[in-house]
Protein backbone atom coordinates (compact mmCIF):
# COMPACT_ATOMS: atom_id res chain seq x y z
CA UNK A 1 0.00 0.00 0.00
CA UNK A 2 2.94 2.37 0.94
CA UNK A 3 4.48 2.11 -2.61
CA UNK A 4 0.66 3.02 -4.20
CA UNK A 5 0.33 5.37 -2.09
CA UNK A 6 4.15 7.18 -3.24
CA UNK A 7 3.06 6.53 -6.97
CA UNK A 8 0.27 8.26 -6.49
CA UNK A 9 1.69 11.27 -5.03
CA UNK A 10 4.37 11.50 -7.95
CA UNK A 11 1.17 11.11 -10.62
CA UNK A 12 -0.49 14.06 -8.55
CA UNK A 13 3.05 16.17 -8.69
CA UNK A 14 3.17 15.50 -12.15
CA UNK A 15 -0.20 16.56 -12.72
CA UNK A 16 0.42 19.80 -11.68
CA UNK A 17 3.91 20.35 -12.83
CA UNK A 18 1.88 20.04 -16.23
CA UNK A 19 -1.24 22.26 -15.62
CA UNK A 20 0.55 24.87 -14.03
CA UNK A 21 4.34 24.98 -15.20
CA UNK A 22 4.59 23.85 -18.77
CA UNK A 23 0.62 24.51 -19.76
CA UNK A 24 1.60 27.72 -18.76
CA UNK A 25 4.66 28.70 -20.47
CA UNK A 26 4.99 30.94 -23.09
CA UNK A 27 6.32 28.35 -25.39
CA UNK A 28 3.03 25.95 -24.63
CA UNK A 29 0.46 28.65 -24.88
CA UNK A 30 2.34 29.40 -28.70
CA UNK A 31 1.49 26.16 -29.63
CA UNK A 32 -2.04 25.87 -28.42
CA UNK A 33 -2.67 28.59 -30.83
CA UNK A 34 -2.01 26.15 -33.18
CA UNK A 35 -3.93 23.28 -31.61
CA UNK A 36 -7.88 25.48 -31.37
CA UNK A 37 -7.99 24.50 -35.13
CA UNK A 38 -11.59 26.79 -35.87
CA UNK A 39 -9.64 29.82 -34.88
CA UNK A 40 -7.00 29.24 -37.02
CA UNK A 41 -6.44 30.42 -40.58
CA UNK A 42 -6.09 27.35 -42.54
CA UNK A 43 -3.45 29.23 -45.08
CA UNK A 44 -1.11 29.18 -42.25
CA UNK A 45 -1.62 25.84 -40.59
CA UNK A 46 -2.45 24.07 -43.44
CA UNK A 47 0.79 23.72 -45.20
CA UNK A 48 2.79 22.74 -42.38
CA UNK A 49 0.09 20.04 -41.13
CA UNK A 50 0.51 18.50 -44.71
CA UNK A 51 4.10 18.48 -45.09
CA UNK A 52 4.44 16.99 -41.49
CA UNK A 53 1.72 14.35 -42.20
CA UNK A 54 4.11 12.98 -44.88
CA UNK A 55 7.23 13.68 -43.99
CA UNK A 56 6.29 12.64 -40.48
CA UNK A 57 10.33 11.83 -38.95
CA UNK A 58 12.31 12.07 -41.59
CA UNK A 59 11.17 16.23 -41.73
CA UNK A 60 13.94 17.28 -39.72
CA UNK A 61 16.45 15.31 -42.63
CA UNK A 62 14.28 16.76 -45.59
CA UNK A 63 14.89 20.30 -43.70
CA UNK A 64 18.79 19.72 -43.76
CA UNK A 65 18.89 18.55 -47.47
CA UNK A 66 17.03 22.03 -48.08
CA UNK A 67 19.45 23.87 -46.76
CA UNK A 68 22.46 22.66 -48.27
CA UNK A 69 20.23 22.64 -51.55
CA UNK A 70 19.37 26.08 -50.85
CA UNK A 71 23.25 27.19 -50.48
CA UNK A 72 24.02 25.34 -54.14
CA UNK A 73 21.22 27.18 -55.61
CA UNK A 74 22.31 30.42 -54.87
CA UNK A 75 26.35 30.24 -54.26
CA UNK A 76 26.86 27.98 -56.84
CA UNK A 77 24.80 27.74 -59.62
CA UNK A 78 23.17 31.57 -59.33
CA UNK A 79 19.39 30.11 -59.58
CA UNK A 80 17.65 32.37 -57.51
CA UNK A 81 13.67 31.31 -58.81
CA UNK A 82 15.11 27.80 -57.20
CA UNK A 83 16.31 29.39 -54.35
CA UNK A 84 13.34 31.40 -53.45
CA UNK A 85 10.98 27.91 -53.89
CA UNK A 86 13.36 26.10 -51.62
CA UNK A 87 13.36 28.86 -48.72
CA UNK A 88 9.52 28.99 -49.09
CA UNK A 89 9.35 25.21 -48.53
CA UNK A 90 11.44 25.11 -45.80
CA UNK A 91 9.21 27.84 -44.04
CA UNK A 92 6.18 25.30 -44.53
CA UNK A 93 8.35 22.77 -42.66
CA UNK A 94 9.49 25.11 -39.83
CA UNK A 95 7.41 27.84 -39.60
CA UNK A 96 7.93 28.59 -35.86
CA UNK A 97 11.59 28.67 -36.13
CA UNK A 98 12.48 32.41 -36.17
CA UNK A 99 15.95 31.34 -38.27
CA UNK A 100 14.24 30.49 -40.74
CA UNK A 101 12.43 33.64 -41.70
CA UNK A 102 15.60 35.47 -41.05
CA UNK A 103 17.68 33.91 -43.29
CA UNK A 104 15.33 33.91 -45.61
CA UNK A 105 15.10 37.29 -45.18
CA UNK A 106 18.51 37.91 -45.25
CA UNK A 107 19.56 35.66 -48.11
CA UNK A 108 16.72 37.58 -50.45
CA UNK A 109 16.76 41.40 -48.78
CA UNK A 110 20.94 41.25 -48.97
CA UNK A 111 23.02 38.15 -50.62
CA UNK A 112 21.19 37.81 -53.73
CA UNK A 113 19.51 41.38 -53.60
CA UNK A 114 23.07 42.68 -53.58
CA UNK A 115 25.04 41.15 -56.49
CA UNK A 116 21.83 41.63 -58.95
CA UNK A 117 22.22 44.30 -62.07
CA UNK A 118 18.96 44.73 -62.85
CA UNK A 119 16.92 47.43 -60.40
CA UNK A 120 13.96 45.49 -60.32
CA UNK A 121 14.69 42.37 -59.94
CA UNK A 122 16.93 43.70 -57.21
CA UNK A 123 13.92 45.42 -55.59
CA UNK A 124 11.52 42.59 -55.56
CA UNK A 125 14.56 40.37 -54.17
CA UNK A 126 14.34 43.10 -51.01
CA UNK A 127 10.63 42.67 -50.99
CA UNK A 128 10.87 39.57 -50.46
CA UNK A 129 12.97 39.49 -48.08
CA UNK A 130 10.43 41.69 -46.39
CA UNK A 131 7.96 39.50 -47.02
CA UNK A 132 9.73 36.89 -45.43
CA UNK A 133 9.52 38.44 -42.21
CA UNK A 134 6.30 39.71 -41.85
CA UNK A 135 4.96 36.17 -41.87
CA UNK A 136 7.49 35.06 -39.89
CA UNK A 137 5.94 37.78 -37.21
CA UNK A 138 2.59 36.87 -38.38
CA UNK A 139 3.14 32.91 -37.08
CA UNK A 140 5.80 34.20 -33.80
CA UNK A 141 4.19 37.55 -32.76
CA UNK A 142 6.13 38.03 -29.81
CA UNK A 143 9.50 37.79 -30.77
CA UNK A 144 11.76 40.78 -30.53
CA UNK A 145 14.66 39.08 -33.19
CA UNK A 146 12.32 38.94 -36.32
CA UNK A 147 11.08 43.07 -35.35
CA UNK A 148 14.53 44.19 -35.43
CA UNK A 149 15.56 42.31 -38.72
CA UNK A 150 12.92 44.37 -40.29
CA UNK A 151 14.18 47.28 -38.74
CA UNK A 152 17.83 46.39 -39.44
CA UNK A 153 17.06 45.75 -43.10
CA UNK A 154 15.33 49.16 -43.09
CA UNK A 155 18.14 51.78 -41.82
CA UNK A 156 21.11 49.69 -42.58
CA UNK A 157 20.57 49.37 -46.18
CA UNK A 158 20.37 52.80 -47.32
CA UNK A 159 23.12 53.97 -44.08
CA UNK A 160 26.18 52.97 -47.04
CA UNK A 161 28.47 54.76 -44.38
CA UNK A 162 27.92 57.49 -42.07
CA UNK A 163 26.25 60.14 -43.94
CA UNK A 164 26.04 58.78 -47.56
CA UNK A 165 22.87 57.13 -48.02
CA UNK A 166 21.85 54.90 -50.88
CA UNK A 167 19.13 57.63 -52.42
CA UNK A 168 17.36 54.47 -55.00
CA UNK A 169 16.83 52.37 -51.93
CA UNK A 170 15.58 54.54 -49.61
CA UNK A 171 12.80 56.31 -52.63
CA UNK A 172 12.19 52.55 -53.78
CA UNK A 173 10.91 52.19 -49.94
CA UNK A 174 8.55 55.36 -49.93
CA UNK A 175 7.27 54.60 -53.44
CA UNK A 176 6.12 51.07 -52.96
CA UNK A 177 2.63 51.08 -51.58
CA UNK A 178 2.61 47.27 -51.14
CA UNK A 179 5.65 47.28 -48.65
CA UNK A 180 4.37 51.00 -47.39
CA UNK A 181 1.04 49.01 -46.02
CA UNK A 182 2.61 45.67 -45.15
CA UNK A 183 5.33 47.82 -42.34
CA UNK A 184 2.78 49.97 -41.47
CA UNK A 185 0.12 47.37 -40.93
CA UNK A 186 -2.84 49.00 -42.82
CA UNK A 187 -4.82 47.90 -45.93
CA UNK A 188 -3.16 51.01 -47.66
CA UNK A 189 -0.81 53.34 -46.64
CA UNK A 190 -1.67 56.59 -44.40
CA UNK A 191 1.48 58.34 -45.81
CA UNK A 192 4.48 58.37 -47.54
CA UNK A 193 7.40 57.27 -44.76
CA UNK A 194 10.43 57.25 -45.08
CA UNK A 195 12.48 53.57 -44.21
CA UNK A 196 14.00 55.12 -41.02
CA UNK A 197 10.59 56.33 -39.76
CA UNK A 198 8.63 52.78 -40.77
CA UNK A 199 12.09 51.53 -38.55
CA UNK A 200 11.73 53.34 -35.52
CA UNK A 201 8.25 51.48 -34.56
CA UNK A 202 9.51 47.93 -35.01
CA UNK A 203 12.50 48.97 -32.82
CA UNK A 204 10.00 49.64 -30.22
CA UNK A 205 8.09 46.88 -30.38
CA UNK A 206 11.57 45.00 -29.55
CA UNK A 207 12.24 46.67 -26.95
CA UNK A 208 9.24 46.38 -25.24
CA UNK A 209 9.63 42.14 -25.60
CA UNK A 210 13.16 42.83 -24.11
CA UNK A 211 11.32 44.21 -21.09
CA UNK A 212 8.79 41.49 -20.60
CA UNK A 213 11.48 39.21 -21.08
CA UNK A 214 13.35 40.91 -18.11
CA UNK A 215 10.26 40.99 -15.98
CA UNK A 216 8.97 37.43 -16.84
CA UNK A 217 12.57 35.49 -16.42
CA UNK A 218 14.63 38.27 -15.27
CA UNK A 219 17.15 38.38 -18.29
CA UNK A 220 18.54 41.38 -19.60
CA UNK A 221 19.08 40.33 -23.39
CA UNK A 222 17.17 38.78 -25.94
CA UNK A 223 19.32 35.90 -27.49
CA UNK A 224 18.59 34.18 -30.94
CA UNK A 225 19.34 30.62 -31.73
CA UNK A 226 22.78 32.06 -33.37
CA UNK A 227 23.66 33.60 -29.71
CA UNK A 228 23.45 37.22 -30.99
CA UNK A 229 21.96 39.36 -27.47
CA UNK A 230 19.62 42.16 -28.09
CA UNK A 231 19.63 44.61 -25.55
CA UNK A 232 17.51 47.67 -24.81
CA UNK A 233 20.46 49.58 -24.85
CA UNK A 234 20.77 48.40 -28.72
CA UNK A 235 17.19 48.78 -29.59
CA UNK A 236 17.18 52.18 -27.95
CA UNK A 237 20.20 53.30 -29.24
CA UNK A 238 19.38 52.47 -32.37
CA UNK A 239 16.22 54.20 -32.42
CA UNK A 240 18.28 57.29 -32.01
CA UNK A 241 20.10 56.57 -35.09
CA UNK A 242 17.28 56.79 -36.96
CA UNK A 243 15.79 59.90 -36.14
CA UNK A 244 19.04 61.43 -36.62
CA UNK A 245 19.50 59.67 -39.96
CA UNK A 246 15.15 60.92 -40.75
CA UNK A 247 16.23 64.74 -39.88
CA UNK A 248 19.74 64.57 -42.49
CA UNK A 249 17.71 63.24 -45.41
CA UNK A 250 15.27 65.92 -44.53
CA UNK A 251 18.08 68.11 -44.87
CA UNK A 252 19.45 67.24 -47.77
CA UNK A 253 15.92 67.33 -49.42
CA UNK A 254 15.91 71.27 -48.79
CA UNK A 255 13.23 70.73 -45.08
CA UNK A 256 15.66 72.19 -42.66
CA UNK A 257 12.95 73.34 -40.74
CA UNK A 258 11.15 69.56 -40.45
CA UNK A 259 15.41 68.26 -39.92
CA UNK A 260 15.67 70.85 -37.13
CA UNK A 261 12.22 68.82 -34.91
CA UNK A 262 14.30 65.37 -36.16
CA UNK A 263 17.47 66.68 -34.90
CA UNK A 264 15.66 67.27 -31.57
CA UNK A 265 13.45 64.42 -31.18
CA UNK A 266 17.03 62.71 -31.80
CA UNK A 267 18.85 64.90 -29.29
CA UNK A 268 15.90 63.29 -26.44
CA UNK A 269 16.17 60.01 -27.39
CA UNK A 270 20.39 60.51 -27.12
CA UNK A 271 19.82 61.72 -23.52
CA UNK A 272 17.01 59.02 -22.52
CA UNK A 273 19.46 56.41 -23.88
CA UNK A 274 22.39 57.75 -21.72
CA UNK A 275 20.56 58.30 -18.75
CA UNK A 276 18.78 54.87 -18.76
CA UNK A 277 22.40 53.07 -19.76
CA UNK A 278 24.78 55.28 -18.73
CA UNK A 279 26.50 54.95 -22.23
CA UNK A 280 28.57 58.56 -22.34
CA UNK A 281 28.98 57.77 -26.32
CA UNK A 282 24.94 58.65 -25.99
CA UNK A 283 25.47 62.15 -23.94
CA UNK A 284 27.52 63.21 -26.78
CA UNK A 285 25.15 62.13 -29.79
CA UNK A 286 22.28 64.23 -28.11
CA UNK A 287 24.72 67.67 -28.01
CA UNK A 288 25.62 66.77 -31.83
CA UNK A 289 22.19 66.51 -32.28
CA UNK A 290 21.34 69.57 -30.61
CA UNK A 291 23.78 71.57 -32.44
CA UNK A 292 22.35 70.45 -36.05
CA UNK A 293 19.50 71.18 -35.00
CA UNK A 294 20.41 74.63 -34.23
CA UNK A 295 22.08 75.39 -37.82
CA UNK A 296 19.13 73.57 -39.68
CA UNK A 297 17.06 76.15 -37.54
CA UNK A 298 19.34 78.89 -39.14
CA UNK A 299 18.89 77.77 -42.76
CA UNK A 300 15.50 77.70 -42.16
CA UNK A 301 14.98 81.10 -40.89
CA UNK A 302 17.22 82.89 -43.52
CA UNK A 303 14.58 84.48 -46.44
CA UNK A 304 17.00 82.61 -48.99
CA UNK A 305 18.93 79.83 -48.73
CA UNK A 306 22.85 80.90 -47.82
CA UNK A 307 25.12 77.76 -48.06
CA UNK A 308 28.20 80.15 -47.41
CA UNK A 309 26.32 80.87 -43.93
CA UNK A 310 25.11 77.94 -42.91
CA UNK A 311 28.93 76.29 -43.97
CA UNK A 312 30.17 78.68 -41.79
CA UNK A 313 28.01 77.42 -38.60
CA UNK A 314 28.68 74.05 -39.60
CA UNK A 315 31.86 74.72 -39.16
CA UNK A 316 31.97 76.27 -35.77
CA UNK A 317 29.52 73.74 -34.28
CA UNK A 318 29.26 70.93 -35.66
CA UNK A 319 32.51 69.62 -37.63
CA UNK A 320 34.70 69.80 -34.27
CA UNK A 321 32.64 66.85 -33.44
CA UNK A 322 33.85 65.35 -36.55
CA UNK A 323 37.79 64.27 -35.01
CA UNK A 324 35.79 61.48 -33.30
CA UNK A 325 35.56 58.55 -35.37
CA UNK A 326 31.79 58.31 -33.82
CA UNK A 327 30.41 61.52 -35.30
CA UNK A 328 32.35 61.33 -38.96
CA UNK A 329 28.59 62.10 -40.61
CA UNK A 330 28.73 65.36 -39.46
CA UNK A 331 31.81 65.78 -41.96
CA UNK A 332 29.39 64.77 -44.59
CA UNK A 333 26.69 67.14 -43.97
CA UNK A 334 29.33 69.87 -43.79
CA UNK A 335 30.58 68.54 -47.23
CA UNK A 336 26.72 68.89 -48.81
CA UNK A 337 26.70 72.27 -47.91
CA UNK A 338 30.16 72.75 -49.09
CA UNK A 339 29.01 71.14 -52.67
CA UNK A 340 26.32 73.07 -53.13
CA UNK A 341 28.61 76.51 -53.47
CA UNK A 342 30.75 74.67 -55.70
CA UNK A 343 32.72 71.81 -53.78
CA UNK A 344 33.53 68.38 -55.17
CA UNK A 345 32.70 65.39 -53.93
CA UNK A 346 35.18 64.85 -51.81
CA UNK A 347 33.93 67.43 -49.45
CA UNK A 348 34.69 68.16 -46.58
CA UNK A 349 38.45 68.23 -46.48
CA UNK A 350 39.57 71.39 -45.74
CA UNK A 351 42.24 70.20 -43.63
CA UNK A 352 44.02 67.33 -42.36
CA UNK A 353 41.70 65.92 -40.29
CA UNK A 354 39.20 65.82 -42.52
CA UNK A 355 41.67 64.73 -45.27
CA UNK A 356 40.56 62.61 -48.43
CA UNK A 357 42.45 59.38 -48.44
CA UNK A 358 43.66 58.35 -52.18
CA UNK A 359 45.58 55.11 -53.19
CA UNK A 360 48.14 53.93 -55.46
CA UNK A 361 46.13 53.97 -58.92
CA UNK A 362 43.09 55.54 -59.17
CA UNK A 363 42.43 58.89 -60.58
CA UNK A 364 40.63 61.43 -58.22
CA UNK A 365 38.86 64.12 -60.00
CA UNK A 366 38.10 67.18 -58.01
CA UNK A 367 37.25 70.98 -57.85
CA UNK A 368 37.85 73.90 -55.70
CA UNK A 369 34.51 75.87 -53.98
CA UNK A 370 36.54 79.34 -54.00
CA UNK A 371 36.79 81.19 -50.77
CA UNK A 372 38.68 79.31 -48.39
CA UNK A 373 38.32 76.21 -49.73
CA UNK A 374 41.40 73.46 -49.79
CA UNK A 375 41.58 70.14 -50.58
CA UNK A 376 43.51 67.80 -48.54
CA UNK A 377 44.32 64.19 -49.38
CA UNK A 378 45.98 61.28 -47.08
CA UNK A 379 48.46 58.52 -48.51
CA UNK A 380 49.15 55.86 -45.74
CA UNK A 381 52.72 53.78 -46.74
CA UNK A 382 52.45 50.63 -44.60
CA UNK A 383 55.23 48.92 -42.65
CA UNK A 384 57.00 46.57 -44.25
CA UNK A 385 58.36 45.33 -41.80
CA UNK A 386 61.61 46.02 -42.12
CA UNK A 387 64.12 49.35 -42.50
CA UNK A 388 62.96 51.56 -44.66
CA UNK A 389 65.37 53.13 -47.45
CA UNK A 390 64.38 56.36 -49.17
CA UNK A 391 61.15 56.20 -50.91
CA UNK A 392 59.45 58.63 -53.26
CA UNK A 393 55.31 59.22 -53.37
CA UNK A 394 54.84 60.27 -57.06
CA UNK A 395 51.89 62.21 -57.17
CA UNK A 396 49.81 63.98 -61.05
CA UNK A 397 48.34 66.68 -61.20
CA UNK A 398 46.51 67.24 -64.72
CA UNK A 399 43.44 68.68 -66.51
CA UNK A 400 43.87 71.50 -63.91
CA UNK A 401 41.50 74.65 -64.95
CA UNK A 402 43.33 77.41 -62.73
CA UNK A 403 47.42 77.82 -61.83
CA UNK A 404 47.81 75.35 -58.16
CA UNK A 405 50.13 75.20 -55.35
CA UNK A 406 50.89 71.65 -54.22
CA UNK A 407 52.17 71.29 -50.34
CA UNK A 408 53.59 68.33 -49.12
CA UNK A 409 53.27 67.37 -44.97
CA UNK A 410 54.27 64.54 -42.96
CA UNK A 411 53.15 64.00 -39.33
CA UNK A 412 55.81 65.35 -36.30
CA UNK A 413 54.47 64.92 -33.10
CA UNK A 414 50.88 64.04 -34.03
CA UNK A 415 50.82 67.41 -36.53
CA UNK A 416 51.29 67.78 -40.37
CA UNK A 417 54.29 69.94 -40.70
CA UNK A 418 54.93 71.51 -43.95
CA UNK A 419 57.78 70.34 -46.08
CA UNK A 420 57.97 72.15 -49.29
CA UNK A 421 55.26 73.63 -52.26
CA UNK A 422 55.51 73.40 -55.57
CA UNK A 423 53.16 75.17 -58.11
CA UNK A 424 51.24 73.65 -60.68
CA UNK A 425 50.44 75.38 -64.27
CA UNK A 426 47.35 75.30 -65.86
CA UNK A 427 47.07 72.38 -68.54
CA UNK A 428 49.35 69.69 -68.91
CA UNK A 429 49.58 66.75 -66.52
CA UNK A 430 52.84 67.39 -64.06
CA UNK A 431 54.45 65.00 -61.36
CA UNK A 432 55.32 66.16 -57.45
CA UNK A 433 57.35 63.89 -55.78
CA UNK A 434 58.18 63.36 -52.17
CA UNK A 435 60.97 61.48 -50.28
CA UNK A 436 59.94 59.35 -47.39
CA UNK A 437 62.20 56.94 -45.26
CA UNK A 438 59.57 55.78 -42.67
CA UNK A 439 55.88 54.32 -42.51
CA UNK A 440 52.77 56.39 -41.85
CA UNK A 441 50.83 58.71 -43.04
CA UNK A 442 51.65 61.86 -45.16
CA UNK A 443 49.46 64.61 -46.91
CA UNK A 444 49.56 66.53 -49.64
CA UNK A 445 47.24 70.10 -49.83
CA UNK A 446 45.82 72.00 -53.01
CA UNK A 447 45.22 74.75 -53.35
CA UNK A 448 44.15 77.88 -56.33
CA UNK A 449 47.41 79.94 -56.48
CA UNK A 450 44.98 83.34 -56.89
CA UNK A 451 41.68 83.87 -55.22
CA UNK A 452 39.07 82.30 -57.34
CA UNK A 453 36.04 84.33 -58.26
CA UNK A 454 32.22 82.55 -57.58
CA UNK A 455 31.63 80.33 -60.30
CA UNK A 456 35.01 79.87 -61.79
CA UNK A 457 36.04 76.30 -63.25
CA UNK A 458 38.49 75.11 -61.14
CA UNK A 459 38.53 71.14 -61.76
CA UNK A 460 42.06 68.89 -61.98
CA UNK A 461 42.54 65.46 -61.79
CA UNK A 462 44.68 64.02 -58.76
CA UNK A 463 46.49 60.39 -58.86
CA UNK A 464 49.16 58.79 -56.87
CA UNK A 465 51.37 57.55 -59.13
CA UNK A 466 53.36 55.37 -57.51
CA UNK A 467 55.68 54.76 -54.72
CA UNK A 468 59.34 53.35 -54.76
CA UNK A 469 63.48 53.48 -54.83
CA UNK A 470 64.34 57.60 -55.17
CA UNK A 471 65.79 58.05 -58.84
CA UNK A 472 63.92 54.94 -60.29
């Protein structure tokens, strides 16, 4: 009797270890969504309950052979229609794994989307990458990884680099009313937004299932199957980034006023973010922030547009910010304004720090605004490891419009130090050399040898030549 009686304890203990511990998890109550078969849409449950009727076991092995199929497909043979049949399979077979709509997502949105020639192909590649994750958030609504892929494919795609932004991309994303509706979650769109403002709300929505994670289980990150940690510190910080990123393409679309309430909303979010974290880096954005805000104010305010102005503001304010490594975009903005009163491309680099970095080959071609205006450009000779014997850098200067003066630096003490000018004639292509005996980096400045007047052509082509033995 005393070994029925301990049996049935345990069956009474396991009872309700089941009712009220694993009935009860968030895991169990996902797949009882999938078990009250009336309330469930049968074009999501049915494909999956007839693949795993058939496949039964052997699923998990028919999953594997997909993938590997999947990498041929693409890597190898280049037969993306395959490839996009084979990841839409596998989602019937594992529909709840959050994996698999991300690397759906990200073999469509980026690894095939990437290397294809033709616009819109490439465009309905990205689509679909999209695609892939809304239903993967359609089947796993709670999860915080899949929200912040479709952010992360939103703001990282255009971002090329701090400041340069992929302009196709980002109009592609406010001209497509499909993918408008689909992020914003209405039958049609309300209005036009651009891909960092559809971001910003899907970086919310992770954060807030990083805080019921934290109050639920107590853990501070979110952590996908591939053991990358989302934080609230990320999702937050990036949410800054995008409102700062919203108020430059503003900007640069002629809205300073509508940049200046981005720069600000940007500048709050910098200072929640540091004083939630205590992240410094965050302190810092939020007074960058602050201060373009203040010179898009300006531009605003003027009764015409005045670059030379609002260059000179940028200037004071903003571009010190620019010697961190953190706030390089600023030196873009800068160098749009810059352009617009006659800089090249290369703009800003009006001085070493800001310096244009050229290599061994390529042909630079460039113009001076007037004014001020210089160009600087950076050559970096690497060690080679051993001594050193003299070296020249053989730099061209041709199809130069105006007379220039050349002048070499190299670094003493962590400051370019001049070491000789040269002037450059109008016309023909002409060499300046350099001798060098050490690594690091050296610099070269040009400049017009008169004032030039608004509007005059002042373009010349600059190449490093090459780089070896003095007298060779």
């Amino acid at each position: 009797m005393r070994n029925y009686a301990i049996a049935g304890a345990l069956l009474v203990v396991m009872v309700l270890v089941q009712h009220f511990g694993l009935e009860r998890t968030a895991e169990k109550k996902l797949e009882d969504r999938y078990t009250r078969i009336p309330d469930v849409k049968a074009s999501t449950v049915l494909p999956t309950y007839i693949a795993s009727l058939f496949l039964g076991s052997m699923r998990a092995i028919v999953v594997d052979a997909l993938w590997i199929e999947l990498r041929r497909m693409r890597e190898e043979e280049h037969r993306y229609f395959e490839t996009r049949e084979i990841m839409e399979f596998i989602a019937v077979l594992q529909p709840r794994n959050p994996e698999v709509w991300v690397q759906q997502s990200q073999d469509a949105a980026w690894n095939i989307a990437n290397v294809e020639k033709d616009k819109r192909k490439k465009w309905d590649w990205i689509k679909t990458g999209f695609k892939a994750l809304d239903s993967g958030i359609k089947h796993l609504p709670d999860n915080a990884y899949l929200k912040f892929e479709v952010a992360r494919t939103l703001y990282q795609k255009p971002t090329i680099s701090d400041g340069y932004y992929d302009w196709w991309y980002l109009e592609q994303v406010e001209a497509d009313d499909e993918l408008q509706a689909m992020l914003q979650g209405t039958p049609a769109p309300k209005e036009r937004l651009s891909a960092f403002q559809l971001a910003i709300p899907y970086l919310e929505r992770a954060a807030q299932h990083v805080r019921d994670l934290k109050e639920r289980n107590g853990f501070k990150y979110w952590t996908t199957q591939t053991g990358y940690n989302l934080s609230l510190s990320t999702l937050e910080g990036y949410q800054r980034i995008c409102l700062s990123h919203h108020a430059q393409i503003l900007w640069r679309r002629g809205k300073p006023k509508e940049a200046a309430e981005w720069f600000r909303k940007a500048a709050a979010r910098g200072r929640e973010v540091y004083l939630a974290h205590r992240m410094p880096i965050y302190a810092d954005y939020a007074k960058v922030d602050e201060a373009c805000a203040a010179v898009a104010e300006l531009d605003a305010s003027l009764p015409q547009r005045d670059p030379a102005r609002v260059l000179n503001e940028l200037a004071t304010k903003v571009l010190p910010w620019a010697r961190n490594v953190d706030f390089d975009y600023v030196r873009t903005l800068a160098g749009e304004c810059r352009r617009s009163i006659g800089g090249d491309r290369h703009e800003w680099n009006d001085n070493s720090s800001y310096s244009t970095q050229i290599w061994l080959g390529p042909a630079f071609e460039a113009n001076l605004a007037g004014g001020d205006d210089k160009d600087w450009y950076l050559m970096a000779i690497p060690d080679p490891g051993v001594p050193m014997e003299l070296q020249a850098i053989v730099v061209v200067l041709s199809k130069q419009q105006v007379p220039l003066v050349v002048t070499w630096y190299q670094i003493e003490k962590g400051q370019p130090v001049e070491q000789g000018t040269e002037e450059i004639p109008v016309g023909a292509a002409k060499s300046t050399a350099f001798a060098v005996d050490q690594p690091g980096h050296y610099f070269i400045s040009v400049t017009p040898k008169a004032p030039l007047a608004p509007g005059t052509p002042s373009g010349y082509t600059i190449t490093w030549k090459s780089f070896g033995d003095v007298g060779k």
